[in-house]
C-alpha atoms as a PDB file:
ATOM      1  CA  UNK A   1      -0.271 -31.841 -19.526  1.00  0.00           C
ATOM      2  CA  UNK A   2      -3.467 -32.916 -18.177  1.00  0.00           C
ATOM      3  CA  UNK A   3      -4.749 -29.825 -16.231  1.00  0.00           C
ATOM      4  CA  UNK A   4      -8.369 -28.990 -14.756  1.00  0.00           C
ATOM      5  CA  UNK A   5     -10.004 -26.267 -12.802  1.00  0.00           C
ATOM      6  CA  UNK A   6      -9.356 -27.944  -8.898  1.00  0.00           C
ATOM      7  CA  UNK A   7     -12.969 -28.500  -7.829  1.00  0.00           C
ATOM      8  CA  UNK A   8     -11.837 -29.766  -4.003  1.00  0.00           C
ATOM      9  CA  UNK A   9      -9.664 -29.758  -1.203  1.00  0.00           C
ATOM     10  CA  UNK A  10      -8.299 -33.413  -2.505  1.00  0.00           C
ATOM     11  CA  UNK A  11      -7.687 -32.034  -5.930  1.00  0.00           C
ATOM     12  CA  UNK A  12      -6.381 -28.572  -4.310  1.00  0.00           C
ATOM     13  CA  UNK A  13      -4.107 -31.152  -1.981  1.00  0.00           C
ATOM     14  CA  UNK A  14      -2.804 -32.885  -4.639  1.00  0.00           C
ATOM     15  CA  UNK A  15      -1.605 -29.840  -6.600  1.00  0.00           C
ATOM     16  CA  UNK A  16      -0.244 -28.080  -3.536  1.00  0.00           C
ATOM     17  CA  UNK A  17       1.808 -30.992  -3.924  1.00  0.00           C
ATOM     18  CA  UNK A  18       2.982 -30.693  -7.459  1.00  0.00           C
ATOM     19  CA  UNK A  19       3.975 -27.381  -7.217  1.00  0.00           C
ATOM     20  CA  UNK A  20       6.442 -28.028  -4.166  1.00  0.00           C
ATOM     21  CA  UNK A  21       8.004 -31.153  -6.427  1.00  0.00           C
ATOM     22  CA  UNK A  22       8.345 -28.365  -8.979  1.00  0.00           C
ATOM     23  CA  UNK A  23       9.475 -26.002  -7.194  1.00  0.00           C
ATOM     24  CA  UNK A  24      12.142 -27.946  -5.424  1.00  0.00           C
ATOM     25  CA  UNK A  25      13.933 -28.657  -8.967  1.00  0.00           C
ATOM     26  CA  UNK A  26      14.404 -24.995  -9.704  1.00  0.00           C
ATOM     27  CA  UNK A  27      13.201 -25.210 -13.244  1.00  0.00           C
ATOM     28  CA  UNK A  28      14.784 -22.368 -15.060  1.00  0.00           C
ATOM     29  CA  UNK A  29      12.326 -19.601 -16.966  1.00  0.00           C
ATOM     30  CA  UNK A  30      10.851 -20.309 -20.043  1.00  0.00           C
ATOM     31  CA  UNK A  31      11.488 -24.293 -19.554  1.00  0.00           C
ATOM     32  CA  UNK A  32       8.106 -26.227 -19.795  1.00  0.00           C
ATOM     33  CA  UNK A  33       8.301 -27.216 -15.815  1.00  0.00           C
ATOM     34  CA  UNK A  34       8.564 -23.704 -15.354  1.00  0.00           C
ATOM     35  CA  UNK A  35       4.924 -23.048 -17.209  1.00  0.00           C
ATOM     36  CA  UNK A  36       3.834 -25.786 -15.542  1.00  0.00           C
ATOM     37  CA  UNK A  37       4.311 -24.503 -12.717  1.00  0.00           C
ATOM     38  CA  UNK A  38       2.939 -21.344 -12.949  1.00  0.00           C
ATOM     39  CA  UNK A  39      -0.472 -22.788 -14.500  1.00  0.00           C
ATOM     40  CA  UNK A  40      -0.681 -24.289 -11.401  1.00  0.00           C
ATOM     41  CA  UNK A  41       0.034 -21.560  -9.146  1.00  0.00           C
ATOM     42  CA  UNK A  42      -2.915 -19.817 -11.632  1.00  0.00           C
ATOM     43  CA  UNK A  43      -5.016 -22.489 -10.743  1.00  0.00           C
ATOM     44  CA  UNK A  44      -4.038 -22.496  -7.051  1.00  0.00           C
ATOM     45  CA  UNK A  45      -4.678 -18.966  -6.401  1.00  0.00           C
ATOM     46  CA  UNK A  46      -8.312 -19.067  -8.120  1.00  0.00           C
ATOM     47  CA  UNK A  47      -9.271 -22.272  -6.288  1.00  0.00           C
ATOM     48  CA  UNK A  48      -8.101 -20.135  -2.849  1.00  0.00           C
ATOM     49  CA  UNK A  49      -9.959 -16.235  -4.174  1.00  0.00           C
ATOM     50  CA  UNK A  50     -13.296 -19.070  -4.454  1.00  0.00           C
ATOM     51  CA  UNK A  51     -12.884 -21.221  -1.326  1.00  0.00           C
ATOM     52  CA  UNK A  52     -10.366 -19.877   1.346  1.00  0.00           C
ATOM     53  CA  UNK A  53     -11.637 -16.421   2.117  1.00  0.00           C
ATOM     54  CA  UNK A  54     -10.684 -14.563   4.910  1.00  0.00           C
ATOM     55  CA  UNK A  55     -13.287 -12.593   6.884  1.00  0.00           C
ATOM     56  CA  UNK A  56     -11.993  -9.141   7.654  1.00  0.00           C
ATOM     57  CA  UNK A  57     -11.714  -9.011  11.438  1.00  0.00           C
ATOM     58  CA  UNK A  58     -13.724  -8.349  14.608  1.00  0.00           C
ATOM     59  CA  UNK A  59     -13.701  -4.602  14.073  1.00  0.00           C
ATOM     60  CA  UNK A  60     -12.730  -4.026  18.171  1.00  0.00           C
ATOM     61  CA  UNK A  61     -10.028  -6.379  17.286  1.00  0.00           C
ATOM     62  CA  UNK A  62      -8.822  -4.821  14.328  1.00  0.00           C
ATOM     63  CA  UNK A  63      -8.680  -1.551  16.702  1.00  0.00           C
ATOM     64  CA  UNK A  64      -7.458  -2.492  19.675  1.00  0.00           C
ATOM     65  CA  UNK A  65      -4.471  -5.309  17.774  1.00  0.00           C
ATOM     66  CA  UNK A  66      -3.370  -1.650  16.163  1.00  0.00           C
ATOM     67  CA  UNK A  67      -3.167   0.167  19.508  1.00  0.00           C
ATOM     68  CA  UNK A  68      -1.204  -2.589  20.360  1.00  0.00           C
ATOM     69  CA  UNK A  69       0.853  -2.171  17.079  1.00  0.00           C
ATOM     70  CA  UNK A  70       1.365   1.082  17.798  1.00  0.00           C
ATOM     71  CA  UNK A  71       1.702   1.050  21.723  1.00  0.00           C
ATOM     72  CA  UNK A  72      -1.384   2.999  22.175  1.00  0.00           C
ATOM     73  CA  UNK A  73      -3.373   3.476  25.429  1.00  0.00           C
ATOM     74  CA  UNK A  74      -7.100   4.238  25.474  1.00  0.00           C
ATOM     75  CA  UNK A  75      -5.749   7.972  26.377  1.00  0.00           C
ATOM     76  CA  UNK A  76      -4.070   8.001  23.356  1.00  0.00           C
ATOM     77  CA  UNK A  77      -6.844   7.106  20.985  1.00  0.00           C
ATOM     78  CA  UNK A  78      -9.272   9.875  22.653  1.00  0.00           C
ATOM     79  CA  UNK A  79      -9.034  12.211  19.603  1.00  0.00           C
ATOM     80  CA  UNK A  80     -10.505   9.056  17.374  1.00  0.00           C
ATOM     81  CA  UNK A  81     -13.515   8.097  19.068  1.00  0.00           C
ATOM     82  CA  UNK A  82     -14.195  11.739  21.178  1.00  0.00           C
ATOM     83  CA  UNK A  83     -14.441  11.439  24.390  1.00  0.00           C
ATOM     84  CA  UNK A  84     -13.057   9.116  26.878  1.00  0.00           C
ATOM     85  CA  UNK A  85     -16.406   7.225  27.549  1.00  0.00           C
ATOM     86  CA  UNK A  86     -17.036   6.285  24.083  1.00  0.00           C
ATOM     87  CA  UNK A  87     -13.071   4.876  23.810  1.00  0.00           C
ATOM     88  CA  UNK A  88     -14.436   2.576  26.130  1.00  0.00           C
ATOM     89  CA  UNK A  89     -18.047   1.896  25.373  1.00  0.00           C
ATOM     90  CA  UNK A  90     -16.782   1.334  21.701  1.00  0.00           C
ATOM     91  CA  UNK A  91     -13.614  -1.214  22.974  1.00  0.00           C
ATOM     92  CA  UNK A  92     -16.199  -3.029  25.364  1.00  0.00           C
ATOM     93  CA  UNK A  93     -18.808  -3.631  22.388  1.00  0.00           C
ATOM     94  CA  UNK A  94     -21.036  -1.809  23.923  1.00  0.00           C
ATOM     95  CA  UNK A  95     -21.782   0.784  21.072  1.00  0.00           C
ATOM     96  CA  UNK A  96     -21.406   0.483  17.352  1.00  0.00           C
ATOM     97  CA  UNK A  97     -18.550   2.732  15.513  1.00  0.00           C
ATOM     98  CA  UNK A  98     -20.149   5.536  13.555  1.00  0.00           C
ATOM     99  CA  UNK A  99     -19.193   6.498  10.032  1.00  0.00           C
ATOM    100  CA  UNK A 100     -17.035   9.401  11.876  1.00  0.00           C
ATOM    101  CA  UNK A 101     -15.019   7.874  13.977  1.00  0.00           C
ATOM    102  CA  UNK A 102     -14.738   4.821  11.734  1.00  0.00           C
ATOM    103  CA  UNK A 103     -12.999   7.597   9.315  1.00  0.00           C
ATOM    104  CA  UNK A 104     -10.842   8.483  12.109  1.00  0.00           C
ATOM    105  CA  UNK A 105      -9.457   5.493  12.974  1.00  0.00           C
ATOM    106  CA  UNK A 106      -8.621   4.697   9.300  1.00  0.00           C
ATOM    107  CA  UNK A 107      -6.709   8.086   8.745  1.00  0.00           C
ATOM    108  CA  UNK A 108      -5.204   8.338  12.151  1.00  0.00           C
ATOM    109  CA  UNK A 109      -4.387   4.377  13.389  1.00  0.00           C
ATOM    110  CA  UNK A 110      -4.945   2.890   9.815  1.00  0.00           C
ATOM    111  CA  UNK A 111      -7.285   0.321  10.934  1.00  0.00           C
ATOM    112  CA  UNK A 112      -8.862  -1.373   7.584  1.00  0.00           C
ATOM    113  CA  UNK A 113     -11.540   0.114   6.421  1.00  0.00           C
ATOM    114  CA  UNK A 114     -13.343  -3.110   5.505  1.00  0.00           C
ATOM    115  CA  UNK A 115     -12.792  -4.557   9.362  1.00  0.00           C
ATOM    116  CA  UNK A 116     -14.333  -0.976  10.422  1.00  0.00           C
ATOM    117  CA  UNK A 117     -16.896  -1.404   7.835  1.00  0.00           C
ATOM    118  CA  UNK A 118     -18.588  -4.976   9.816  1.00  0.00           C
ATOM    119  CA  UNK A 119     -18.816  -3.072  12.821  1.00  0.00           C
ATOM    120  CA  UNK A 120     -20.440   0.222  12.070  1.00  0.00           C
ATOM    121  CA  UNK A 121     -24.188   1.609  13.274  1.00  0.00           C
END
């Protein structure tokens, strides 16, 4: 079993492959495809944590996608950001979320706090 740490996207490519091959055949547990498979699914997932991250999102984004989610107005959210003017100079980019209202949103809408985080004075 000739195995390495997957040190591109051709490498990554080729084992993405491997493990669908695998897969398909239904190895049963404890069988030596079956370990094989899941040494590559190791080595999959630790190529991905290094090279694939995901950015958390715009932070209006994150809050307005969750008004959506939720079927929100801007009338609704009023008790988050405090008055009605900052709803919208906060959903038109036009002022940064404070550490109050970011705390808000997270306990009342459940908006991540790490897309809140980016966007915060």
């Amino acid at each position: 079993m000739n195995i390495h740490l997957i040190r591109n996207e051709k490498e990554y490519d080729k084992i993405m492959e491997q493990i669908l091959a695998i897969a398909e055949k239904s190895p049963s547990k404890g069988s030596s495809e079956m370990e094989r498979l899941e040494i590559l699914t190791m080595l999959v997932k630790h190529y991905d944590d290094k090279n694939h991250v995901i950015p958390p999102p715009d932070p209006v984004e994150a809050i307005k996608f969750r008004m959506e989610q939720l079927g929100l107005s801007r009338k609704d959210v009023i008790s988050c950001f405090g008055t009605k003017s900052r709803v919208s100079e906060i959903l038109a980019k036009k002022r940064k979320i404070s550490p109050r209202i970011a705390i808000r949103l997270h306990e009342r809408l459940n908006v991540p706090g790490d897309a809140l985080l980016k966007g915060m004075a």
